[in-house]
Protein backbone atom coordinates (compact mmCIF):
# COMPACT_ATOMS: atom_id res chain seq x y z
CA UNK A 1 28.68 -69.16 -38.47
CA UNK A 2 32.39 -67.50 -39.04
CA UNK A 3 31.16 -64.52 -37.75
CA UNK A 4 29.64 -66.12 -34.47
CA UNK A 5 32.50 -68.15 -34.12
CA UNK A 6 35.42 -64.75 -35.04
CA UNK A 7 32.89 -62.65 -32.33
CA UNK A 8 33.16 -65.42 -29.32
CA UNK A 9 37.04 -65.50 -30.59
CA UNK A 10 37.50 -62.01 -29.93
CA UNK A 11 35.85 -62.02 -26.81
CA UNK A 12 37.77 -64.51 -25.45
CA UNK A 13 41.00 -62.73 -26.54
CA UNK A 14 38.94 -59.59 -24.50
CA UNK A 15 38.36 -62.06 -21.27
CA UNK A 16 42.05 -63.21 -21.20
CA UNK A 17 43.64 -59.72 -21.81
CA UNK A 18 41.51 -58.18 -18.58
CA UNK A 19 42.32 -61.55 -16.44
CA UNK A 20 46.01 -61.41 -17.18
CA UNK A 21 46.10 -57.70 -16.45
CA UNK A 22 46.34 -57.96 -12.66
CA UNK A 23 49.30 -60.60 -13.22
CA UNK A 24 51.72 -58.48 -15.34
CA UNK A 25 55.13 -57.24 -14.10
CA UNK A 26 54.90 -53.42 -13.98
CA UNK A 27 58.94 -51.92 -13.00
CA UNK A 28 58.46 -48.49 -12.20
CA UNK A 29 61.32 -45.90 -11.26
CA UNK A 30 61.61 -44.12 -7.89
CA UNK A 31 63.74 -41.05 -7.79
CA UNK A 32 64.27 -38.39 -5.19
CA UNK A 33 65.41 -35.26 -4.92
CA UNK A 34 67.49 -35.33 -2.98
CA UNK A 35 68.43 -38.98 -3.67
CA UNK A 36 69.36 -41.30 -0.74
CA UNK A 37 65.83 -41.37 0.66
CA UNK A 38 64.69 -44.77 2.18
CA UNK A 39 61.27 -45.87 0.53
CA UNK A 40 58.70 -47.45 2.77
CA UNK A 41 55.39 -49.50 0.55
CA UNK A 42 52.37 -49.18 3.21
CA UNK A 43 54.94 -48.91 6.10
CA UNK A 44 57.43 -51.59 5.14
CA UNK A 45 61.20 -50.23 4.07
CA UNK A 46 62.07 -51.53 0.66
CA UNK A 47 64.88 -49.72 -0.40
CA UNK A 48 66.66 -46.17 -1.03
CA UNK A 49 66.59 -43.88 -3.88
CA UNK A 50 67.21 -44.01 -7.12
CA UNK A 51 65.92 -47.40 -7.26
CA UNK A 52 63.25 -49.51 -9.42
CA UNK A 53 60.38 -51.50 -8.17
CA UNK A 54 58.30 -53.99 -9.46
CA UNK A 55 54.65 -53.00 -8.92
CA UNK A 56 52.81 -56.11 -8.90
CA UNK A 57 55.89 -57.26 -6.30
CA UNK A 58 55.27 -54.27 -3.74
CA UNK A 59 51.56 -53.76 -4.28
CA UNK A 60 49.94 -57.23 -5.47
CA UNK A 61 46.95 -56.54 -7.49
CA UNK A 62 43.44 -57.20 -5.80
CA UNK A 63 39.92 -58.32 -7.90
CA UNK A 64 37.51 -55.15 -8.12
CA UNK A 65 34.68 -56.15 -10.61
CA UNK A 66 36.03 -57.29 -13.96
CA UNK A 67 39.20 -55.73 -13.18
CA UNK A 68 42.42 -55.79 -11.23
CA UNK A 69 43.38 -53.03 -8.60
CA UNK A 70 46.49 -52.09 -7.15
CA UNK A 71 46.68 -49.35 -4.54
CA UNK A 72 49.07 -48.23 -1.37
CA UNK A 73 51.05 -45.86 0.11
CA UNK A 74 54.70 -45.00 -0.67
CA UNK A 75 56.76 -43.08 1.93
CA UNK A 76 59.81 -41.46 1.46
CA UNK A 77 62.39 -40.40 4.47
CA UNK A 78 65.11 -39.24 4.28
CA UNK A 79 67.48 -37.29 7.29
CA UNK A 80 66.99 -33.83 7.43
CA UNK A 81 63.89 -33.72 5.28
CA UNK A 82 60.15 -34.07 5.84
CA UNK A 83 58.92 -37.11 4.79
CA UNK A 84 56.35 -37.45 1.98
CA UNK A 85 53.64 -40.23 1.32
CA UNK A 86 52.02 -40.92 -1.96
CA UNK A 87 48.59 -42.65 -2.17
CA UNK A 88 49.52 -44.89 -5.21
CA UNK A 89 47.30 -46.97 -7.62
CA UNK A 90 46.89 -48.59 -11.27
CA UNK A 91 47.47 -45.40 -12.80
CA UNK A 92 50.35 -44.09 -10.19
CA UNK A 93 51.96 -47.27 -11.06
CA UNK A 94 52.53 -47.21 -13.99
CA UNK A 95 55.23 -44.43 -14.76
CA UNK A 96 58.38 -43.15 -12.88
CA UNK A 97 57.87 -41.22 -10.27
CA UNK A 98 60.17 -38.81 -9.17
CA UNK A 99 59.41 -37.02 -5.51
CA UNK A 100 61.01 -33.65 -4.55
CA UNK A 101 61.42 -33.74 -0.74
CA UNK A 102 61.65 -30.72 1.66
CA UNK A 103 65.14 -30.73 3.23
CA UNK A 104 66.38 -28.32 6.12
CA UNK A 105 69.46 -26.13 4.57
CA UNK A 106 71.86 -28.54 6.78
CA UNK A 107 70.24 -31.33 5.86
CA UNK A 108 73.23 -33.86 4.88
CA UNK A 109 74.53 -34.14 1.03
CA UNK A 110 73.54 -37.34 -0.86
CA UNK A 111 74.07 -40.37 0.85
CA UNK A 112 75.74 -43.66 -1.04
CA UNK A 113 72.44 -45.32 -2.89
CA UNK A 114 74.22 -48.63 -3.53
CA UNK A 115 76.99 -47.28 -6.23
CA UNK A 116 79.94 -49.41 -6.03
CA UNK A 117 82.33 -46.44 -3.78
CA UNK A 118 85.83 -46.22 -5.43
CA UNK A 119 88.94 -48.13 -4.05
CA UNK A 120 90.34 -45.96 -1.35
CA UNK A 121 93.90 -45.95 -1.01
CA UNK A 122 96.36 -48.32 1.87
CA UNK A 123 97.62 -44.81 3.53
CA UNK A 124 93.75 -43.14 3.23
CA UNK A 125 93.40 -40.59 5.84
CA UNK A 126 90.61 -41.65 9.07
CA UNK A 127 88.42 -38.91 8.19
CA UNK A 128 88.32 -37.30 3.75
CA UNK A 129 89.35 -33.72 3.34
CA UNK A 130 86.00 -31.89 2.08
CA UNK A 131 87.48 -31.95 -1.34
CA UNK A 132 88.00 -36.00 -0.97
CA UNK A 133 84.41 -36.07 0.12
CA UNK A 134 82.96 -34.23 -2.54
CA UNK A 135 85.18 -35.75 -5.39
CA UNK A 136 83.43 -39.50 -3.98
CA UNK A 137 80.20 -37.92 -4.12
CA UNK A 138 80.55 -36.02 -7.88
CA UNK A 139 82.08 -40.48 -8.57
CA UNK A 140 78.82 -42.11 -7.02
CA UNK A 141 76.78 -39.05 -8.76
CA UNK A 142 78.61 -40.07 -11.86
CA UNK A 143 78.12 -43.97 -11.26
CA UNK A 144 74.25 -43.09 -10.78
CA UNK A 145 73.84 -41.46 -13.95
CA UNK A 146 75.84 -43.84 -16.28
CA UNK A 147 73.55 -46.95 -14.65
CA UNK A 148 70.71 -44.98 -16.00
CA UNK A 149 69.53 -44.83 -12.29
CA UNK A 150 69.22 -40.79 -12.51
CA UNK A 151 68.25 -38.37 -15.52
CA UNK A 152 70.76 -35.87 -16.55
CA UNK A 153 68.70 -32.82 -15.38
CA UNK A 154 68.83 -34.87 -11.97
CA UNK A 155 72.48 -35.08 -12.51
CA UNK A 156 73.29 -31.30 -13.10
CA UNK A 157 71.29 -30.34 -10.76
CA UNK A 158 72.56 -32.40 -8.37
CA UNK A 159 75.94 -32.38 -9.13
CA UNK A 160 75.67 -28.32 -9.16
CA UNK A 161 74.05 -28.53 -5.37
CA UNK A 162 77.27 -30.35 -4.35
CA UNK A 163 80.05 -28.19 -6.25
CA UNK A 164 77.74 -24.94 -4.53
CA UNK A 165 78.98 -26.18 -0.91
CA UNK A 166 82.82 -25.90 -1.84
């Protein structure tokens, strides 16, 4: 009888486990490179890179069988480069993902993704000598990493890319 009783136990921790998997909150980390791209989940804009998602949020999880499914498309865009979709599902969903777009050579340099931009001065000139520019970009670069928002080898080499155009 306890071992009736310990199998129909264990099968309804089993039941429960596969029913509650389509309801768990999933965050997953976009990255591009370059950063600033604007993300699009099947066609709708949800944000820019670096940012962090949560799957079951963007991409609600549909009944297939015993199981829970979620699937879409994620589109990145981003001025200058050629934008790239990725067919994503369960298993796409649940790491970072980290897409490498194809940027013309004069494509622009990162764009602001949200970091809070430094205080700029009363007397601040209308338009940032390129050295201005690029020490706000090497802050917000900065600002991205210590958020934990970019990796470090996503840092140097991003941070090399801008100190290259000097």
């Amino acid at each position: 009888m306890n071992l009736i009783r310990s199998r129909i136990g264990a099968l309804g921790v089993a039941t429960l486990a596969l029913a509650l998997q389509g309801c768990l909150s999933v965050p997953v980390n976009l990255r591009s490179e370059p950063a600033g791209a604007t993300v699009r989940a099947n066609g709708k804009a949800i944000g820019t890179t670096p940012m962090q998602i949560t799957a079951d949020r963007v991409f609600p999880a549909k009944r297939r069988g015993i199981g829970w499914e979620r699937e879409g498309t994620l589109t990145l865009e981003r001025p200058g480069c050629t934008p790239k979709t990725l067919e994503v599902d369960n298993d796409t969903l649940k790491r970072s993902l980290t897409v490498d777009l194809e940027c013309r050579p004069d494509a622009p340099a990162v764009v602001s993704t949200g970091a809070t931009p430094a205080p700029t001065p009363a007397a601040a000139p209308a338009a940032p000598s390129p050295t201005g520019a690029t020490a706000q970009r090497l802050r917000e670069l900065e600002g991205l990493r210590s958020q934990g928002l970019i990796t470090e080898a996503e840092y140097q080499s991003i941070r090399r890319r801008i100190l290259d155009r000097l």
